[in-house]
N, C-alpha and C. Protein backbone atom coordinates (compact mmCIF):
# COMPACT_ATOMS: atom_id res chain seq x y z
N UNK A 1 -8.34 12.52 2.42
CA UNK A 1 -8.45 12.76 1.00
C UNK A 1 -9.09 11.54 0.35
N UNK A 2 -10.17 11.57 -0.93
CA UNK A 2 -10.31 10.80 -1.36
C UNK A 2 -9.91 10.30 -2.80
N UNK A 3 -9.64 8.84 -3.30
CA UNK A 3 -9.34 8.79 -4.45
C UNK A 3 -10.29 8.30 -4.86
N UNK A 4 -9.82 7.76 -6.39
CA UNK A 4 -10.53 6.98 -6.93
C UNK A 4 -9.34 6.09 -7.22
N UNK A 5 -10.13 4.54 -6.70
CA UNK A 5 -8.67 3.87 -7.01
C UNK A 5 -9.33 2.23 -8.14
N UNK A 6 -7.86 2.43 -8.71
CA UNK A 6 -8.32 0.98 -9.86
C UNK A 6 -7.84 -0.32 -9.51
N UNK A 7 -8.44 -0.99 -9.76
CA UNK A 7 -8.20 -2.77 -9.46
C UNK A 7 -6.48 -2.87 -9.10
N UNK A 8 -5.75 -2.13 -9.86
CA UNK A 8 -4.48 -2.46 -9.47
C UNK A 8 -3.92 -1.97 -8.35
N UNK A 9 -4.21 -0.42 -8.31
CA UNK A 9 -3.96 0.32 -6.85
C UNK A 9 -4.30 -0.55 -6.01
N UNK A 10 -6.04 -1.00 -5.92
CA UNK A 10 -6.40 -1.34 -4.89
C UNK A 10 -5.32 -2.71 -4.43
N UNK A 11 -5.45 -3.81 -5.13
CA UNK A 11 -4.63 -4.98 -5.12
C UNK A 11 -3.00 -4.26 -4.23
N UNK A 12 -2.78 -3.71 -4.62
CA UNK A 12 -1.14 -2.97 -3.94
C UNK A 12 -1.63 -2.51 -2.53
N UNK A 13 -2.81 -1.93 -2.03
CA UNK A 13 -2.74 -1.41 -1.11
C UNK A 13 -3.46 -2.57 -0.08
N UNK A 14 -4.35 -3.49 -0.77
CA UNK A 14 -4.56 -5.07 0.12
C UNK A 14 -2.98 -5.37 0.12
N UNK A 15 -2.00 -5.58 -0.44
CA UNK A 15 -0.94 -6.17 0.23
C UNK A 15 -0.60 -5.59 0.54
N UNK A 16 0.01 -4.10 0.86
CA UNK A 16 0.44 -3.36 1.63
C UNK A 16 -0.16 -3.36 3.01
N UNK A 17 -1.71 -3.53 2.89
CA UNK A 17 -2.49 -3.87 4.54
C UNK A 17 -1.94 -5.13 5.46
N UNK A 18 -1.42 -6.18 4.55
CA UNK A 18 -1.47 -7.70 4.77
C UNK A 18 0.47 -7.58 5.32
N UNK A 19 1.00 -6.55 4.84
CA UNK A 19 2.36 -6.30 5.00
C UNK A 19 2.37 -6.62 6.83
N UNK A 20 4.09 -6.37 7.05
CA UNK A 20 4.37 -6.26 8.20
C UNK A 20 5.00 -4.67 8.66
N UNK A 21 4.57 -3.88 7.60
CA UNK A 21 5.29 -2.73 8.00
C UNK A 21 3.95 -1.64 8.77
N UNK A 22 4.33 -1.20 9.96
CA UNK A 22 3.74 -0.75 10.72
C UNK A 22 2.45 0.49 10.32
N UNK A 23 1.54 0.02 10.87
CA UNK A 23 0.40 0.77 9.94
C UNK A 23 0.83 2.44 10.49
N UNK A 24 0.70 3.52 9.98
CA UNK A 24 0.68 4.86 10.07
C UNK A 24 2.19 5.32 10.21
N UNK A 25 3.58 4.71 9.58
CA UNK A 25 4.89 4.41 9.40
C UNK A 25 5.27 5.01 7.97
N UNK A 26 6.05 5.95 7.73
CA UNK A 26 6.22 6.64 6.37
C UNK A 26 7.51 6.04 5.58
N UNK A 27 7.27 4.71 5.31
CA UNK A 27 8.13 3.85 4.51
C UNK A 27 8.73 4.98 3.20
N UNK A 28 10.10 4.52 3.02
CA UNK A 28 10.47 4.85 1.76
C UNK A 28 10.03 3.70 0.53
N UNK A 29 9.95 4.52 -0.47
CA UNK A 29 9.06 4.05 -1.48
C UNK A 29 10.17 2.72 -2.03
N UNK A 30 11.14 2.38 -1.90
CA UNK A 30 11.38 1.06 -1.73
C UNK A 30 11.18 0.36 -0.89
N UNK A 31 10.98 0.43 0.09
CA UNK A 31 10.44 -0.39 1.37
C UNK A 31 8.69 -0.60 0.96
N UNK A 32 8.01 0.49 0.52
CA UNK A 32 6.70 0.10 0.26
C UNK A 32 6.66 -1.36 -1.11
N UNK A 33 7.37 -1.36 -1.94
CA UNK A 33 7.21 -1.99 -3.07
C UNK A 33 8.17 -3.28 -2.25
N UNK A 34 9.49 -3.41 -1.45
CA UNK A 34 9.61 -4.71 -1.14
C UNK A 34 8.09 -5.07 -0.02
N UNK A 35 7.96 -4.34 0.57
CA UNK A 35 6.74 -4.96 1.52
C UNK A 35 5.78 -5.16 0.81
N UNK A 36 5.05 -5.36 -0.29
CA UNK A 36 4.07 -5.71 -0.94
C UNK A 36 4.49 -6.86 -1.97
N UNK A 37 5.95 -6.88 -2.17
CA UNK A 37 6.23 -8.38 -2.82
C UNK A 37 6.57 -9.08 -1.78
N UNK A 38 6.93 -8.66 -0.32
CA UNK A 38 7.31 -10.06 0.38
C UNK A 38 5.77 -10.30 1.30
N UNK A 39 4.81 -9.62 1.01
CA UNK A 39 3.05 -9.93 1.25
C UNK A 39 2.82 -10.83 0.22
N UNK A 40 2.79 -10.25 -1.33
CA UNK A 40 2.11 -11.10 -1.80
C UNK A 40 2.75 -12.75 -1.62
N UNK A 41 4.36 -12.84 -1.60
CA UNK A 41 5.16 -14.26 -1.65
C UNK A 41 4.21 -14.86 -0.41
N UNK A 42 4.54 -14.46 0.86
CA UNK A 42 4.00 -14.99 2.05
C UNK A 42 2.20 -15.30 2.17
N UNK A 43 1.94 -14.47 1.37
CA UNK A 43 0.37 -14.78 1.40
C UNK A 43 -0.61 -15.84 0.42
N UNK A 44 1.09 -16.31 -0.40
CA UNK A 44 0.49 -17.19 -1.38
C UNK A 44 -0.15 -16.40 -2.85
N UNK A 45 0.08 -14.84 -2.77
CA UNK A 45 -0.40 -14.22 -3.77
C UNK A 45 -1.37 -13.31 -3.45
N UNK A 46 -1.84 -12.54 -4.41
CA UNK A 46 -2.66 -11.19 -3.99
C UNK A 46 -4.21 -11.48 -3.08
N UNK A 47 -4.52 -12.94 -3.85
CA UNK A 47 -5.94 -13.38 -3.34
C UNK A 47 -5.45 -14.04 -1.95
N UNK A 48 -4.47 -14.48 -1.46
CA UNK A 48 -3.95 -14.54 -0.13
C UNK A 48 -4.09 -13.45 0.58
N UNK A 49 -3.35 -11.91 0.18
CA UNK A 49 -4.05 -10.87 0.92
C UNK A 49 -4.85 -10.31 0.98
N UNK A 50 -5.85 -10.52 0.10
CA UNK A 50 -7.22 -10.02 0.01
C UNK A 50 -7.98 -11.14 1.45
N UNK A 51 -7.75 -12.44 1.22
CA UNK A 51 -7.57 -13.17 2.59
C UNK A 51 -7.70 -12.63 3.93
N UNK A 52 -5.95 -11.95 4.45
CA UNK A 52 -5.87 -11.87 5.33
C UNK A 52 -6.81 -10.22 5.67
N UNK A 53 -7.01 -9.16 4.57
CA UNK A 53 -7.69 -8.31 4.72
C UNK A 53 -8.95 -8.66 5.41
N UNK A 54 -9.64 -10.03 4.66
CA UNK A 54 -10.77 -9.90 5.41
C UNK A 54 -11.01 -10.50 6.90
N UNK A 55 -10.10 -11.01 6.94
CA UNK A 55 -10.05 -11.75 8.16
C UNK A 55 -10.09 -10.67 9.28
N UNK A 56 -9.30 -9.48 9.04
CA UNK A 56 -8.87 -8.46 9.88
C UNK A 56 -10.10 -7.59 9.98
N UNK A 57 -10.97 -7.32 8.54
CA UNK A 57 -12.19 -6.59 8.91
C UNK A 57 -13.59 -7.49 10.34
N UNK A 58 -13.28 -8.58 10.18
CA UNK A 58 -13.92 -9.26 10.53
C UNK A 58 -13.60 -9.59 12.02
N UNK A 59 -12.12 -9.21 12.29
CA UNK A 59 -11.69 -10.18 13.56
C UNK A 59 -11.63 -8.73 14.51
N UNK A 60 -10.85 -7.38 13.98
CA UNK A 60 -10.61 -5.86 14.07
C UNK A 60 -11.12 -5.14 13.66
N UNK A 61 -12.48 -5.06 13.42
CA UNK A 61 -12.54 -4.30 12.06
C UNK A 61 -12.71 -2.60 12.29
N UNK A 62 -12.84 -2.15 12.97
CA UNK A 62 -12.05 -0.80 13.55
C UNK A 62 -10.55 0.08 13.45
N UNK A 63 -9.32 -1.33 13.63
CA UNK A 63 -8.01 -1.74 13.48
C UNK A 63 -7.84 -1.68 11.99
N UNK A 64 -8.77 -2.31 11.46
CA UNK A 64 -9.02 -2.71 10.19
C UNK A 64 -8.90 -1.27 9.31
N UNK A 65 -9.90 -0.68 9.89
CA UNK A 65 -10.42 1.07 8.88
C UNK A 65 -9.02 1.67 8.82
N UNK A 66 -8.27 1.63 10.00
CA UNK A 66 -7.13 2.62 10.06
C UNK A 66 -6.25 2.51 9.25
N UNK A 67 -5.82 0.92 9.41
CA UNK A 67 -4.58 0.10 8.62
C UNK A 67 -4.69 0.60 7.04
N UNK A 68 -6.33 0.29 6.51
CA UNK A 68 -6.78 0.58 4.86
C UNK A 68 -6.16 1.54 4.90
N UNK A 69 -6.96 2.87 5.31
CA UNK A 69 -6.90 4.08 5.36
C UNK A 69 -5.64 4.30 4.80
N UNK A 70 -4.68 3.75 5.77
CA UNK A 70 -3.19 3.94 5.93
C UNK A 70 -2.60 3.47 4.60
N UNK A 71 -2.92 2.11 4.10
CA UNK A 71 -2.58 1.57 3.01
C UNK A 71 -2.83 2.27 2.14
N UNK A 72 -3.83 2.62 1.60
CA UNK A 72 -4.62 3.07 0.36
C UNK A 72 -4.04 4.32 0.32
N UNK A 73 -3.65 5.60 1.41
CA UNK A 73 -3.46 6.84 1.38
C UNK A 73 -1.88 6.54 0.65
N UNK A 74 -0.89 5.28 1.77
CA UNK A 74 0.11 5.09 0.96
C UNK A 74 0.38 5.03 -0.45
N UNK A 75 -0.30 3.98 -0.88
CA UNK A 75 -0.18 3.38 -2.09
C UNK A 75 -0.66 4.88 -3.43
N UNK A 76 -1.54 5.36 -2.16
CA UNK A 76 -2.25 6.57 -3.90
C UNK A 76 -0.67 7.26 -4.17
N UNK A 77 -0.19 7.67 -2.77
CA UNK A 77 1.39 9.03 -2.45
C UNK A 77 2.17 8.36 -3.53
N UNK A 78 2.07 6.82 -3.47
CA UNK A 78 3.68 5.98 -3.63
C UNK A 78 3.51 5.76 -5.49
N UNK A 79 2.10 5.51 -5.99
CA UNK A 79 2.28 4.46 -7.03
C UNK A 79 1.18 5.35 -8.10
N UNK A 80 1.26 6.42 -8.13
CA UNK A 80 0.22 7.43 -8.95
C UNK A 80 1.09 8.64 -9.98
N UNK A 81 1.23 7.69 -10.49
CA UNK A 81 2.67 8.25 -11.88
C UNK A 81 2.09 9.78 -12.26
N UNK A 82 0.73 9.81 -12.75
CA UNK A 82 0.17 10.63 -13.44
C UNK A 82 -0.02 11.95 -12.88
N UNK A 83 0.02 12.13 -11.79
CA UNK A 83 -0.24 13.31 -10.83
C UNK A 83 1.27 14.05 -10.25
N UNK A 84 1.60 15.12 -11.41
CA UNK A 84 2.76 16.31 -11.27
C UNK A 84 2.94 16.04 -9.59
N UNK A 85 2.46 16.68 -8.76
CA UNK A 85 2.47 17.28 -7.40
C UNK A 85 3.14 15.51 -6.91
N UNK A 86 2.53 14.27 -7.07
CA UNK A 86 2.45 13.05 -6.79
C UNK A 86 4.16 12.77 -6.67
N UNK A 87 4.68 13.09 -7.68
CA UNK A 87 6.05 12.87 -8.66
C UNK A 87 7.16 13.58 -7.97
N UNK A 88 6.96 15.00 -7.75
CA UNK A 88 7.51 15.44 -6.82
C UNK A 88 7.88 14.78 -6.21
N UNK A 89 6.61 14.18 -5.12
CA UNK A 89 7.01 13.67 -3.88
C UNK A 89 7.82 12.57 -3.93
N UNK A 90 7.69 12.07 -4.46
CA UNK A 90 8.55 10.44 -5.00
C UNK A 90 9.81 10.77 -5.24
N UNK A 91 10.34 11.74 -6.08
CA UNK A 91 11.54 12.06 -6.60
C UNK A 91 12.33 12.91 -5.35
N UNK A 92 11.58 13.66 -4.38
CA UNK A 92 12.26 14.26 -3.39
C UNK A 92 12.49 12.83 -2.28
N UNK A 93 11.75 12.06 -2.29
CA UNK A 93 11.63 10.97 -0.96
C UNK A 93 12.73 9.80 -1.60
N UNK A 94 12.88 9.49 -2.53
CA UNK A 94 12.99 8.69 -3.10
C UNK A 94 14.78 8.79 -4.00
N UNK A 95 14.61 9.70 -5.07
CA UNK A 95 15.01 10.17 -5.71
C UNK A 95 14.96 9.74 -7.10
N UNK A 96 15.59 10.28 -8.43
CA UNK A 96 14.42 10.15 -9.27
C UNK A 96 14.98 8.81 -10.57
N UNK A 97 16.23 8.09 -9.56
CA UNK A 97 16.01 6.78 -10.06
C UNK A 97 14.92 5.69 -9.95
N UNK A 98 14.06 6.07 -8.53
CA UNK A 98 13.66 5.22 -7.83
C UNK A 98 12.53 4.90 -8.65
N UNK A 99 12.07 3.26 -9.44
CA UNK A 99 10.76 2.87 -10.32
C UNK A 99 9.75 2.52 -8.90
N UNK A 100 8.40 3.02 -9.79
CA UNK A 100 7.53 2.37 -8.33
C UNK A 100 6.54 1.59 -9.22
């Protein structure tokens, strides 16, 4: 599927890449939001994982496509308020205390 994603998505889904949680792994949507604050802490900040992103296109970059892929598909499921169908999913996975 494709999105269209904005400076902020994107930024969430570079630390979500830079994370330690296993690429193609269906985190609960609190586990996605601690794994992208304990990326950005460890990486020194978002431009830290934008960092280690490139390092990985560069060193894997095959490894690399999947991981994005993986990130970005996450991050659209996890952090896309605006989309009914989106909300659902969050509130069934999640439930509908859960802020993302």
């Amino acid at each position: 599927m494709v999105y269209a994603t904005d400076a902020l998505t994107a930024a969430k889904a570079e630390a979500l890449f830079s994370s330690d949680l296993k690429t193609g792994s269906c985190p609960a949507p609190t586990e996605v939001v601690a794994a992208i604050a304990r990326a950005v802490e460890e990486h020194g900040g978002w431009t830290g994982c934008t960092a280690v992103l490139a390092g990985e296109y560069r060193e894997h970059p095959d490894a690399a496509v999947q991981r994005m892929r993986w990130a970005l598909n996450l991050t659209h499921r996890l952090c896309a308020p605006f989309c009914p169908g989106l909300m659902v999913l969050i509130q069934c996975t999640a439930g509908p205390d859960v802020a993302i």
